[in-house]
Structures are given as C-alpha cells and as structure tokens.
PDB file of N, CA and C in Angstrom:
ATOM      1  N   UNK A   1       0.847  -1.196   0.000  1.00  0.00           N
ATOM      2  CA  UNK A   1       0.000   0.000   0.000  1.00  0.00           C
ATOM      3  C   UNK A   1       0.885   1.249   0.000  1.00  0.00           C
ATOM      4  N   UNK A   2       0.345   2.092  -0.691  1.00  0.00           N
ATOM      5  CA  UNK A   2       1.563   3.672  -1.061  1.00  0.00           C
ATOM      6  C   UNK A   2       0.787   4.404   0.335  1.00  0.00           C
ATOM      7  N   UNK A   3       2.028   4.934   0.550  1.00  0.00           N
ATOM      8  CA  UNK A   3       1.968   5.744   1.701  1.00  0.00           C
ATOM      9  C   UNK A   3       1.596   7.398   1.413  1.00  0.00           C
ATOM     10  N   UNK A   4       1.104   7.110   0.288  1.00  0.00           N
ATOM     11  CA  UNK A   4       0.405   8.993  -0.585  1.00  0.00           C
ATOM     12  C   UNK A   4      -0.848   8.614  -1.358  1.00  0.00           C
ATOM     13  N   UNK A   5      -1.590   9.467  -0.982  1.00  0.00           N
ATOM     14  CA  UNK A   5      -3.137   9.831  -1.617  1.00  0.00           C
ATOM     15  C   UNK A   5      -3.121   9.706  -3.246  1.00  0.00           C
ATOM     16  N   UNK A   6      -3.138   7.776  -3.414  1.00  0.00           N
ATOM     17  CA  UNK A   6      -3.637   7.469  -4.733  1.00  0.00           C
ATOM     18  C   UNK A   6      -4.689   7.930  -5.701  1.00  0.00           C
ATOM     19  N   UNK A   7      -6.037   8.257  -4.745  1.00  0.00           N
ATOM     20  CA  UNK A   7      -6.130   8.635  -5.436  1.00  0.00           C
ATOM     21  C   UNK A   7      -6.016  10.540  -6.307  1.00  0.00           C
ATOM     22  N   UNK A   8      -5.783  11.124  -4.821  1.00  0.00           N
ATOM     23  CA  UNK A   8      -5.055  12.245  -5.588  1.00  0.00           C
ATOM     24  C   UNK A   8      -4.017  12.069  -6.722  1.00  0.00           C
ATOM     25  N   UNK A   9      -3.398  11.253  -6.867  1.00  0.00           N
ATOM     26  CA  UNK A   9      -2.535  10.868  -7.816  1.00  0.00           C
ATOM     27  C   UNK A   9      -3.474  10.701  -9.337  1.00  0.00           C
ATOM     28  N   UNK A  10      -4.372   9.876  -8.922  1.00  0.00           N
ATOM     29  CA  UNK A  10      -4.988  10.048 -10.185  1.00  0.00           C
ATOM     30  C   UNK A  10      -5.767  10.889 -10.903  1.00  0.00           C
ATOM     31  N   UNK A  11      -6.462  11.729 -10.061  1.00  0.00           N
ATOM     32  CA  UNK A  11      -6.772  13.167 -10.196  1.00  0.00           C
ATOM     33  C   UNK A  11      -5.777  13.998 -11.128  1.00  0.00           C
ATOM     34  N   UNK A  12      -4.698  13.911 -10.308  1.00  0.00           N
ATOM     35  CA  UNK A  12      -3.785  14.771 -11.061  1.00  0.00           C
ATOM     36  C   UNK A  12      -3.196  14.406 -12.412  1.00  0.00           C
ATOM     37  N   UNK A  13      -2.804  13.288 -12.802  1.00  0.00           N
ATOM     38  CA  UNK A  13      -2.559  12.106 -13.943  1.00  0.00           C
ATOM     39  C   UNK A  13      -3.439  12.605 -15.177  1.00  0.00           C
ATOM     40  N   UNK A  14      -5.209  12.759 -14.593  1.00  0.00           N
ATOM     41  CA  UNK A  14      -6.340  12.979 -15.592  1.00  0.00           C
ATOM     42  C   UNK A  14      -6.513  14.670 -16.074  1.00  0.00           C
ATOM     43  N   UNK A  15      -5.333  15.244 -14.789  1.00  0.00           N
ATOM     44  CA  UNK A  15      -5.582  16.753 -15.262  1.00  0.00           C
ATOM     45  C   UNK A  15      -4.197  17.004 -16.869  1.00  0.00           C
ATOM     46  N   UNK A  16      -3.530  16.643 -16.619  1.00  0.00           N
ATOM     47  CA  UNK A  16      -2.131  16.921 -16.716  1.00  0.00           C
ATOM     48  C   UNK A  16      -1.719  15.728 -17.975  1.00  0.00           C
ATOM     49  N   UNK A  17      -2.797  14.969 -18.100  1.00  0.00           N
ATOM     50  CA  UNK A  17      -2.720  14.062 -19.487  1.00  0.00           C
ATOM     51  C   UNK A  17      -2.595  14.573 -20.652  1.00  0.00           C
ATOM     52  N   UNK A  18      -2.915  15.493 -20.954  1.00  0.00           N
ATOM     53  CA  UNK A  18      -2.781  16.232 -22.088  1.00  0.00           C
ATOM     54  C   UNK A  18      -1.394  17.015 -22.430  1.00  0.00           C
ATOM     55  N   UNK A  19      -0.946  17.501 -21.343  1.00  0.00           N
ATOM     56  CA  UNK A  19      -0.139  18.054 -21.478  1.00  0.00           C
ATOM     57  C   UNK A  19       1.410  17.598 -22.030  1.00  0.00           C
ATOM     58  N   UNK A  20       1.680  18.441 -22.968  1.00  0.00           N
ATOM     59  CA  UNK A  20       2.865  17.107 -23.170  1.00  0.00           C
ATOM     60  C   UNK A  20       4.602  17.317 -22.669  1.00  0.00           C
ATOM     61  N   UNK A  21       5.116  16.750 -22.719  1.00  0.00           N
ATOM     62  CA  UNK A  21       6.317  16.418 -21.710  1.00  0.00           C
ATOM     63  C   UNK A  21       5.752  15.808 -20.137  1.00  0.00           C
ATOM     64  N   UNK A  22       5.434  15.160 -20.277  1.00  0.00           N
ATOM     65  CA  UNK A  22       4.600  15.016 -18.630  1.00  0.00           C
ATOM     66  C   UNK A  22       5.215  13.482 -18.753  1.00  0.00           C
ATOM     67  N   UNK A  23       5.953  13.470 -17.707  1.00  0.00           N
ATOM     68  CA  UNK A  23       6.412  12.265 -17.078  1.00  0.00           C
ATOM     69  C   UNK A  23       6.075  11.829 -15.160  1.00  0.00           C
ATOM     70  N   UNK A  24       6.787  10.866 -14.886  1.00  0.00           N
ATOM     71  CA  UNK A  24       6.684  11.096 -13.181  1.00  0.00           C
ATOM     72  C   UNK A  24       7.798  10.385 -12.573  1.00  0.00           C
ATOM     73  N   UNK A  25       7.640  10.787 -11.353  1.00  0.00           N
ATOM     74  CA  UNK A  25       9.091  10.213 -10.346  1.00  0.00           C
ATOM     75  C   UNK A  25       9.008  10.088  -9.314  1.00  0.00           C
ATOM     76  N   UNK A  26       9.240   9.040  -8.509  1.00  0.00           N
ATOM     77  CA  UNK A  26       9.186   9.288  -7.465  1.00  0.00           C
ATOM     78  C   UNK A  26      10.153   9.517  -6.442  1.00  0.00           C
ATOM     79  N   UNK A  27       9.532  10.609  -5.680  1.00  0.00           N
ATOM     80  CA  UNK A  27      10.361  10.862  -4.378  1.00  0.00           C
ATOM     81  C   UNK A  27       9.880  11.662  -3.653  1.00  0.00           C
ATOM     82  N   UNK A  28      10.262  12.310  -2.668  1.00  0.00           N
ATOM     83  CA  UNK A  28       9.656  12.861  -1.394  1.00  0.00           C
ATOM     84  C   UNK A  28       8.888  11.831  -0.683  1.00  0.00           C
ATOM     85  N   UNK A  29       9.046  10.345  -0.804  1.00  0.00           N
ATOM     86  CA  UNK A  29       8.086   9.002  -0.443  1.00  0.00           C
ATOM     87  C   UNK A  29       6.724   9.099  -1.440  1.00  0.00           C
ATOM     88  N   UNK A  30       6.892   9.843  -2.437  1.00  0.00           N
ATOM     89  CA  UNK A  30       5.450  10.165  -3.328  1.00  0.00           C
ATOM     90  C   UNK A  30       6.277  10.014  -4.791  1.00  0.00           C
ATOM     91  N   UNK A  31       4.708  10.769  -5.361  1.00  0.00           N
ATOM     92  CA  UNK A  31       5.247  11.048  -6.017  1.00  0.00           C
ATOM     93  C   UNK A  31       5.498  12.553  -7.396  1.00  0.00           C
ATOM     94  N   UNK A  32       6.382  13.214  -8.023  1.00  0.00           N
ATOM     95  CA  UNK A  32       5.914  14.138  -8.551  1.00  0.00           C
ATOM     96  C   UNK A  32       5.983  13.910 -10.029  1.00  0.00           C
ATOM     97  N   UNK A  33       4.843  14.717 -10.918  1.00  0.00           N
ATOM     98  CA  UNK A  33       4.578  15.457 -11.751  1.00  0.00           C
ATOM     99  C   UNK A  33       5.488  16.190 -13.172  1.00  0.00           C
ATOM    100  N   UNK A  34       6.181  15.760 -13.507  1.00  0.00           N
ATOM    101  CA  UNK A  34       6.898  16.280 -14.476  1.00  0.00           C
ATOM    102  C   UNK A  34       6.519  17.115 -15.525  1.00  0.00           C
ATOM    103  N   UNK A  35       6.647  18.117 -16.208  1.00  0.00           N
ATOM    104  CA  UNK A  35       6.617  18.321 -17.272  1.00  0.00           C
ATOM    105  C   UNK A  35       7.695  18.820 -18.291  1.00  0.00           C
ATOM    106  N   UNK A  36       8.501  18.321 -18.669  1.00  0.00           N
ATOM    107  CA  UNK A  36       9.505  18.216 -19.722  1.00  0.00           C
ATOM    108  C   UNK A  36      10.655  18.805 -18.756  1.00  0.00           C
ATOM    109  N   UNK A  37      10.855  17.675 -17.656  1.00  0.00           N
ATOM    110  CA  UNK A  37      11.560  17.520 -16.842  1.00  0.00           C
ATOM    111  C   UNK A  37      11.657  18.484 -15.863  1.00  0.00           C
ATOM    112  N   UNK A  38      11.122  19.338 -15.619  1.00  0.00           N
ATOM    113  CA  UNK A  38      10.534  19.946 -14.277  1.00  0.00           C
ATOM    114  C   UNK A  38       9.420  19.825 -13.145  1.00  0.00           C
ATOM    115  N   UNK A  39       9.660  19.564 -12.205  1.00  0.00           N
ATOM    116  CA  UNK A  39       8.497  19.078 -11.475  1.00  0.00           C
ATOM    117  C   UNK A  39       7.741  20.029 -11.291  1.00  0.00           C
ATOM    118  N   UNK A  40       6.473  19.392 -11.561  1.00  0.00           N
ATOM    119  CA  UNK A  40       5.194  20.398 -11.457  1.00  0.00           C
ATOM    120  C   UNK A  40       4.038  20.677 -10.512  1.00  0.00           C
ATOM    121  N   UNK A  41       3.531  19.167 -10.104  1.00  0.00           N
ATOM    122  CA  UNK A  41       2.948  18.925  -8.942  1.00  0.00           C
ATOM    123  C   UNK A  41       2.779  17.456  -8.293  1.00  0.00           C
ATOM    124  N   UNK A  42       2.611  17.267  -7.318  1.00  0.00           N
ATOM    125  CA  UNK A  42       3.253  15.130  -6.692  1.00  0.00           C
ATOM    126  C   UNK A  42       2.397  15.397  -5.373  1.00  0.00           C
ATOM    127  N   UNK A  43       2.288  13.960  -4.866  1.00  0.00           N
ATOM    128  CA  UNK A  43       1.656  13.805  -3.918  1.00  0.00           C
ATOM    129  C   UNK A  43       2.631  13.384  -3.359  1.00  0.00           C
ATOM    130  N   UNK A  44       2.768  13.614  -1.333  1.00  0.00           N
ATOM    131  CA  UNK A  44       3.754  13.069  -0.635  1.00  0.00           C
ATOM    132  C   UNK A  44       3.175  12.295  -0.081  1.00  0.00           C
ATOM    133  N   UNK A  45       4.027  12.032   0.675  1.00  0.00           N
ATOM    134  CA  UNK A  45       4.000  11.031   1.776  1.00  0.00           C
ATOM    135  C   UNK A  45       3.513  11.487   2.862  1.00  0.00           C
ATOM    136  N   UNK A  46       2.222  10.645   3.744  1.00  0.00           N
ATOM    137  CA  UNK A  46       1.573  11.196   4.638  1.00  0.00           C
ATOM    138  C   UNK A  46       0.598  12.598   4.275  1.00  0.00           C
ATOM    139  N   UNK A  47       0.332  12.980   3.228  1.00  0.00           N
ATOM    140  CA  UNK A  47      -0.812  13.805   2.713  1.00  0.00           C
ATOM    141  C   UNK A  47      -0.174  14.969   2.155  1.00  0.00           C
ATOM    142  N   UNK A  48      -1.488  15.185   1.274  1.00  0.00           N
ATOM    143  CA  UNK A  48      -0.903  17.058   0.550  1.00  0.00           C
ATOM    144  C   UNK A  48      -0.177  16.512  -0.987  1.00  0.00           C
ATOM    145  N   UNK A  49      -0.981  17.939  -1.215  1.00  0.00           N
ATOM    146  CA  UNK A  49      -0.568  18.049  -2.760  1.00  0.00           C
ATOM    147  C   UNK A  49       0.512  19.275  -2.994  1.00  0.00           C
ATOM    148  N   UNK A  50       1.555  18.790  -3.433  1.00  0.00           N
ATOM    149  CA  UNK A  50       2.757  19.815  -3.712  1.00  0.00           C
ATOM    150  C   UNK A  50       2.561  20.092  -5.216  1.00  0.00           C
ATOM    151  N   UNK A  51       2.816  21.451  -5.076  1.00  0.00           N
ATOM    152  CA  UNK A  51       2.565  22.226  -6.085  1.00  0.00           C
ATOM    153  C   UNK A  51       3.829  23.339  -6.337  1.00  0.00           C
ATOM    154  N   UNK A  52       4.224  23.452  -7.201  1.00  0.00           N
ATOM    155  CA  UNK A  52       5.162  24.789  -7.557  1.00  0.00           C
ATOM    156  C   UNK A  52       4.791  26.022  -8.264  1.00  0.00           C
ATOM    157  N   UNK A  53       5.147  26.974  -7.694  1.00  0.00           N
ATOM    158  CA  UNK A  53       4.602  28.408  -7.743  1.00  0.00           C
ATOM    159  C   UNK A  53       5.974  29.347  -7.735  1.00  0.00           C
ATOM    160  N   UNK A  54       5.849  30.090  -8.404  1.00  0.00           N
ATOM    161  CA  UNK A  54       6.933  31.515  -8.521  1.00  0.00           C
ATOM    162  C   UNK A  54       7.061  31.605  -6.999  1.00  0.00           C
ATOM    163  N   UNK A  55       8.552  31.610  -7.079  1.00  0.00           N
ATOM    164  CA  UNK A  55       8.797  32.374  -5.325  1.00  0.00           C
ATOM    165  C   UNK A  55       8.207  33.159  -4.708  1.00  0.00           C
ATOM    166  N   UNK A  56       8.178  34.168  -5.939  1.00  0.00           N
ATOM    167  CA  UNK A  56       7.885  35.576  -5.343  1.00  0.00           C
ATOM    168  C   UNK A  56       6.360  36.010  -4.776  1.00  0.00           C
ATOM    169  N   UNK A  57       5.377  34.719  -5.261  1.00  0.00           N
ATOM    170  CA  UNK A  57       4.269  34.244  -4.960  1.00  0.00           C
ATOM    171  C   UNK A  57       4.093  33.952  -3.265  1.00  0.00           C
ATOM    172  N   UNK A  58       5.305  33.681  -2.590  1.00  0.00           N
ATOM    173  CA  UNK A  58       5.447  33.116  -1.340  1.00  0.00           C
ATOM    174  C   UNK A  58       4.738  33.325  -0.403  1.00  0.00           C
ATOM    175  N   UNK A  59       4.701  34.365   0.080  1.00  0.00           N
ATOM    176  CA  UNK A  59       3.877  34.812   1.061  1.00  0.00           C
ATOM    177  C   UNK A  59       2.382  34.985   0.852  1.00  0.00           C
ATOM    178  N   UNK A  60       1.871  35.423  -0.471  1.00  0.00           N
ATOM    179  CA  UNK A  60       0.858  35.425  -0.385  1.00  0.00           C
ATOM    180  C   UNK A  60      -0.107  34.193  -0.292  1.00  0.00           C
ATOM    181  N   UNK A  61       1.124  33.054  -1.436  1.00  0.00           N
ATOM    182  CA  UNK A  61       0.295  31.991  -1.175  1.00  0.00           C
ATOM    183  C   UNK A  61       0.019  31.489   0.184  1.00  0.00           C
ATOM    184  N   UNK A  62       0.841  31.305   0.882  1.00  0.00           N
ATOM    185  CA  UNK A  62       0.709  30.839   2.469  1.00  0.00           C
ATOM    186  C   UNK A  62      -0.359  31.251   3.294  1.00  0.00           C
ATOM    187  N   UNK A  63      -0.623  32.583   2.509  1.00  0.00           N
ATOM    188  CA  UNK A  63      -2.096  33.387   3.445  1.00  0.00           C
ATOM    189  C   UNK A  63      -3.463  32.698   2.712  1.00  0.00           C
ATOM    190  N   UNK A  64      -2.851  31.874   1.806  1.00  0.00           N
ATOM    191  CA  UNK A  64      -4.534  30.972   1.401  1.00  0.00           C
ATOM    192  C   UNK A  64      -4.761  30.088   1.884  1.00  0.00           C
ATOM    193  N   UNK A  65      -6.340  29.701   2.484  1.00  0.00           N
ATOM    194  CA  UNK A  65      -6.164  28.399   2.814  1.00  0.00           C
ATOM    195  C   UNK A  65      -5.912  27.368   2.760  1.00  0.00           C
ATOM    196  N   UNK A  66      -5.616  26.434   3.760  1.00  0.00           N
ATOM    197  CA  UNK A  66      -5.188  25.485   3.536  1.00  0.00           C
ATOM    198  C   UNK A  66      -3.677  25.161   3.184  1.00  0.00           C
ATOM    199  N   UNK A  67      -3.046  26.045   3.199  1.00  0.00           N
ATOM    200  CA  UNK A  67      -1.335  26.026   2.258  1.00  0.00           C
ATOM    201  C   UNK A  67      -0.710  25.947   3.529  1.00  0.00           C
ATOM    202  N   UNK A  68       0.478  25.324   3.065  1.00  0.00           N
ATOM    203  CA  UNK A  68       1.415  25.566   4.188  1.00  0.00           C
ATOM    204  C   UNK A  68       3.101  25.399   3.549  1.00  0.00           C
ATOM    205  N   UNK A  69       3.446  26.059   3.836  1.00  0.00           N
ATOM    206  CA  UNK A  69       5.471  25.665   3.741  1.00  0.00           C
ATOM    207  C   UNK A  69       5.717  24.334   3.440  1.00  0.00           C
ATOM    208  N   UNK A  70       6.142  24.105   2.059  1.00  0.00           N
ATOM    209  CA  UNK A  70       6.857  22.577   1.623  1.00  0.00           C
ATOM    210  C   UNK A  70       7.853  22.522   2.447  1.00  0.00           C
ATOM    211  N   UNK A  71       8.056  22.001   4.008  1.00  0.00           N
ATOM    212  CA  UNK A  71       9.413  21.160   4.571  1.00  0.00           C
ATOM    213  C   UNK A  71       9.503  20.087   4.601  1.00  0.00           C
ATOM    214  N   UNK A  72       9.965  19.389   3.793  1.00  0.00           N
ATOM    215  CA  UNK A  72      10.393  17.657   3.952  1.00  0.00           C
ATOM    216  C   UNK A  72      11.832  17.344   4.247  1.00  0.00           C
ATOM    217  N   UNK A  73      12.671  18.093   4.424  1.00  0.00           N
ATOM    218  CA  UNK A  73      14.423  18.145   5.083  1.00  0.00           C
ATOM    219  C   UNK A  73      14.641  19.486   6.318  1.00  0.00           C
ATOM    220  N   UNK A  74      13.668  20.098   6.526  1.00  0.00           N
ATOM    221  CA  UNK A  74      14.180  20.641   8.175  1.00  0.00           C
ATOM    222  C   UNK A  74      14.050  21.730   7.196  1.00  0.00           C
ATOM    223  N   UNK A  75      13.844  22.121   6.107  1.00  0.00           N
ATOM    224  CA  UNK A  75      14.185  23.686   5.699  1.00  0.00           C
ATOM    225  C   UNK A  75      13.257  24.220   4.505  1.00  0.00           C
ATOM    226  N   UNK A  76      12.951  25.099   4.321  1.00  0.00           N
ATOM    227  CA  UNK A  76      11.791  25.315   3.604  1.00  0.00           C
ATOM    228  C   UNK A  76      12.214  25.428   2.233  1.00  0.00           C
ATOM    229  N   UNK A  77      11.132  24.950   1.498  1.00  0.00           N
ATOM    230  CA  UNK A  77      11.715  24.791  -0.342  1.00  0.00           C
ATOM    231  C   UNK A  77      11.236  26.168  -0.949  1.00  0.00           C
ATOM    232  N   UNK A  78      11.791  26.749  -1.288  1.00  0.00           N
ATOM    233  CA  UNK A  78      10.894  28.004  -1.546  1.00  0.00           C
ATOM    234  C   UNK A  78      10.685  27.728  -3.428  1.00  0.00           C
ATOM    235  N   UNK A  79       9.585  28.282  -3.079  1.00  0.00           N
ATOM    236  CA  UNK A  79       8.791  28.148  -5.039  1.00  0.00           C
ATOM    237  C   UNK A  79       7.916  26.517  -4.794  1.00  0.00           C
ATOM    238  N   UNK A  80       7.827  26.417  -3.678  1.00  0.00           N
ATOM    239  CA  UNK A  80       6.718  24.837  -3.621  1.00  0.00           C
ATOM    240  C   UNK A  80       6.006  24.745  -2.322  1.00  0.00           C
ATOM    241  N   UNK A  81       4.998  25.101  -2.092  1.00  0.00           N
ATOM    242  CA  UNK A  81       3.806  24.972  -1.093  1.00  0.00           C
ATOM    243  C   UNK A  81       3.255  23.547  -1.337  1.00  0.00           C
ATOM    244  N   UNK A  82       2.954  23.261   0.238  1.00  0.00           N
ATOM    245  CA  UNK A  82       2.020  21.977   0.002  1.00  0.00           C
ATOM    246  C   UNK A  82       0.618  22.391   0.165  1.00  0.00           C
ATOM    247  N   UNK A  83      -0.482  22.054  -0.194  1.00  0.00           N
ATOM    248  CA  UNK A  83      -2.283  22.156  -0.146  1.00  0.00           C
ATOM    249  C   UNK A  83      -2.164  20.520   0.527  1.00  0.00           C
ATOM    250  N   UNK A  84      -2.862  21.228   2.076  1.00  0.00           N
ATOM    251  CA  UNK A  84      -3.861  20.373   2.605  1.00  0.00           C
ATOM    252  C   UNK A  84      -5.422  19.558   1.999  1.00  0.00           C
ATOM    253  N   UNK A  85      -5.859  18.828   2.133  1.00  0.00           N
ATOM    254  CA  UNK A  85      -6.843  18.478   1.628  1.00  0.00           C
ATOM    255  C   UNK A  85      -8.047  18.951   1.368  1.00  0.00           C
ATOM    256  N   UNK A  86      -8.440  19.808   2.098  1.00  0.00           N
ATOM    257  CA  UNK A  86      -9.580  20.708   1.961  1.00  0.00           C
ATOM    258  C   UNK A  86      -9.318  21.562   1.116  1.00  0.00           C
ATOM    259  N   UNK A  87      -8.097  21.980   0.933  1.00  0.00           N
ATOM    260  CA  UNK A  87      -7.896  22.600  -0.317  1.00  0.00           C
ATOM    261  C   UNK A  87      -7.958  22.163  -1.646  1.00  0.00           C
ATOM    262  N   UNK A  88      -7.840  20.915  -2.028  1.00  0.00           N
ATOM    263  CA  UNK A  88      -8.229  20.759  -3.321  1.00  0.00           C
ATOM    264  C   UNK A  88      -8.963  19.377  -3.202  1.00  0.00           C
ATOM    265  N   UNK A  89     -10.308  19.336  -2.115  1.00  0.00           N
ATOM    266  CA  UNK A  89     -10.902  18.383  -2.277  1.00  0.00           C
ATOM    267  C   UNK A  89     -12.253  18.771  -3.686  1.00  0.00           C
ATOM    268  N   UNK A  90     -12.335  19.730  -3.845  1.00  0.00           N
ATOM    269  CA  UNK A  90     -13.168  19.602  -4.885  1.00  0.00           C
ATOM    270  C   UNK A  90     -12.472  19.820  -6.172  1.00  0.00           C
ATOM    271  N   UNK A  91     -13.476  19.253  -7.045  1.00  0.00           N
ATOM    272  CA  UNK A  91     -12.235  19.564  -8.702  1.00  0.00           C
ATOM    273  C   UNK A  91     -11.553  21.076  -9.355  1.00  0.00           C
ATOM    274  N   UNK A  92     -12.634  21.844  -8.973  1.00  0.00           N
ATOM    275  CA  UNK A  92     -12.554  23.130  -8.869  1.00  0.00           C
ATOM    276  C   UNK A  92     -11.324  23.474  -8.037  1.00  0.00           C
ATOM    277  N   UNK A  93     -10.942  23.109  -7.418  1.00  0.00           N
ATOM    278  CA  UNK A  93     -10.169  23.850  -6.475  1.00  0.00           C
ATOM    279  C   UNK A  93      -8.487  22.854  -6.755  1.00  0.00           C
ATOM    280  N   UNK A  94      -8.857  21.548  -7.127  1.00  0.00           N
ATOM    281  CA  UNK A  94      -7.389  20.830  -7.586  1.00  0.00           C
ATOM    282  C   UNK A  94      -7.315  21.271  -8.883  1.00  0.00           C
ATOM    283  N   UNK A  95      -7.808  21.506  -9.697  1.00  0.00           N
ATOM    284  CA  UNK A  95      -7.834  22.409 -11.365  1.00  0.00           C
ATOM    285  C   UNK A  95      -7.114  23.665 -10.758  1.00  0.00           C
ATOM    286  N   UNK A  96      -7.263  24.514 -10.219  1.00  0.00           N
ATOM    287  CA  UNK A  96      -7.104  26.038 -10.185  1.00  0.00           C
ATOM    288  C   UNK A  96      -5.386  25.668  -9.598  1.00  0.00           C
ATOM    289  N   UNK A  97      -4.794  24.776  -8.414  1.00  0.00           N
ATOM    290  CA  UNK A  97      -4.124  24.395  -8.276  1.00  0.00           C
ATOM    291  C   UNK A  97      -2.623  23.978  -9.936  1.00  0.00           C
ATOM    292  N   UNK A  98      -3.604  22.709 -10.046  1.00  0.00           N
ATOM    293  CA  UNK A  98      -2.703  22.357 -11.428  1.00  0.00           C
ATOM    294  C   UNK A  98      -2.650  23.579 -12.103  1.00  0.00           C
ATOM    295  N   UNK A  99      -3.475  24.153 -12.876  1.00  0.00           N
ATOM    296  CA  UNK A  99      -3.242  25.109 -13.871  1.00  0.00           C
ATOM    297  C   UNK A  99      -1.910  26.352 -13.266  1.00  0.00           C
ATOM    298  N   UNK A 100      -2.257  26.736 -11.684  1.00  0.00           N
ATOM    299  CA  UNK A 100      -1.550  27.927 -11.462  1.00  0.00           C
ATOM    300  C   UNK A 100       0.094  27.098 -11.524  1.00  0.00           C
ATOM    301  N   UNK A 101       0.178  26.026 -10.691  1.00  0.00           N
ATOM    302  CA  UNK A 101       1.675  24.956 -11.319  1.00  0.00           C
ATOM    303  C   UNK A 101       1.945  25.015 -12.565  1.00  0.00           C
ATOM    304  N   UNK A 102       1.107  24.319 -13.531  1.00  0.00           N
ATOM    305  CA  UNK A 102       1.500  24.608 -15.437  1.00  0.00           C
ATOM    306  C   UNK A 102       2.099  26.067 -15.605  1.00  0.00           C
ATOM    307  N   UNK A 103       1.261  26.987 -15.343  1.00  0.00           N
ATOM    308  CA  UNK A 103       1.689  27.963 -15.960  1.00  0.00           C
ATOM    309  C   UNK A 103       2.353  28.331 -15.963  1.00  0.00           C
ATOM    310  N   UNK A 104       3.396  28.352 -14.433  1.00  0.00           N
ATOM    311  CA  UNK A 104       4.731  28.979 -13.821  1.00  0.00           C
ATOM    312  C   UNK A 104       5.598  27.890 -14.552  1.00  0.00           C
ATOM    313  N   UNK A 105       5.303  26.267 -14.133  1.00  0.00           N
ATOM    314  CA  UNK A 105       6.372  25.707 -14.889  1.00  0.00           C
ATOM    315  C   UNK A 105       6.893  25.845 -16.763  1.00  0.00           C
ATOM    316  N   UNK A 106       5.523  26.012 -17.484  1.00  0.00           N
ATOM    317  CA  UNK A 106       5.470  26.523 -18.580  1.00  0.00           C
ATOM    318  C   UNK A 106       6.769  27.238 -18.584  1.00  0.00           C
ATOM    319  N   UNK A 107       7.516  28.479 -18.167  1.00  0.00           N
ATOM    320  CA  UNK A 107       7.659  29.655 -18.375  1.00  0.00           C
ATOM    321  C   UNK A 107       9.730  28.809 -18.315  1.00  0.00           C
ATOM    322  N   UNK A 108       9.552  27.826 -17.197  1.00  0.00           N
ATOM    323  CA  UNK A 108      10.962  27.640 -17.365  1.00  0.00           C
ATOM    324  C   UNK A 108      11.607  26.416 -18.588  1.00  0.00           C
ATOM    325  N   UNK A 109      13.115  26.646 -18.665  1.00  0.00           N
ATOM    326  CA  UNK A 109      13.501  26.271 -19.891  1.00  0.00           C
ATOM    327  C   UNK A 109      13.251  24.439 -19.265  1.00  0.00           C
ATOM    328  N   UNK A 110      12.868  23.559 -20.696  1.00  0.00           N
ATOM    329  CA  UNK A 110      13.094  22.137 -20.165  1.00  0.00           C
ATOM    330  C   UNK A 110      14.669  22.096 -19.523  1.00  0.00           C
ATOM    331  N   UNK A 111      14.309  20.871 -19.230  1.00  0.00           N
ATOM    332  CA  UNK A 111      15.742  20.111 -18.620  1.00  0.00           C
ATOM    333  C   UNK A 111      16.251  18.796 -19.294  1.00  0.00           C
TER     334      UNK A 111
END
C-alpha cells in the first residue's frame, strides 16, 4: 500500500494528461509530476498536494487556505507549497491548483 493519496494521484494524472512532456518520479516518499523535466505537482507522503509556484508568490500563497510551507528536510523549499486536503478536495479547487503549477512551470527552460 503507497503511503500517498492514490487517489489524488490520479486526479492529477487525468488533469495533466494532455499536457505534453509530462512524465513522473518518485520521491519525497510520493510522487511528482513532471513536465519536460521539471516538477510540477506530486503527492507526498503522509498527505498534501505539492505544487510549484513563482517564489515571489510566497507569502501570499501561504495566506490561502489550507497552504502551508513545503518542509520535507528541516528547511523550507521556496517556489513549492504543500495544499492540505480541503484545499483541493473539490475539482474546482485541484484544477485552479494544477493550472496555477503549469503555468509557472510553462515559463521555465526544459531540462
């Protein structure tokens, strides 16, 4: 049994199918989201959907609900918030998620 919200995983899989360069990987005990080798958004380990967002986004995102500081090594990742579950338990709200991830990752060069 995976120790991350399968089926958030598949949620995200059905958003992000289209998109192309989209691969996956795992780590953080989850797993993330690729798109033409940048990670975009993954489910961890023990809950939450990680998502990547412009740095400079930082603070404000944190003042939305449900968000909190990506720490999985003692130190904060900056440009990646995790969403608690109430935050993208409806589709509406995991869509608005993915898309605001695409767009920022969009912008950087592949890898």
């Amino acid at each position: 049994m995976a120790s991350y919200d399968e089926g958030l995983l598949e949620r995200l899989r059905e958003r992000l199918e289209p998109e192309p360069g989209l691969s996956e990987r795992k780590m953080f005990g989850g797993v993330a989201l690729m798109l033409d080798g940048n990670m975009c958004v993954g489910v961890i380990k023990g809950g939450g959907l990680m998502v990547r967002l412009p740095q400079e986004e930082g603070d404000a995102v944190l003042a939305e609900p449900h968000v909190r500081e990506m720490d999985l090594t003692g130190r904060s990742m900056k440009g990646w918030v995790i969403v608690d579950e109430p935050g993208y338990a409806d589709d509406a709200d995991l869509e608005r998620w993915v898309r605001r991830a695409v767009a920022y990752v969009r912008t950087l060069p592949p890898k």
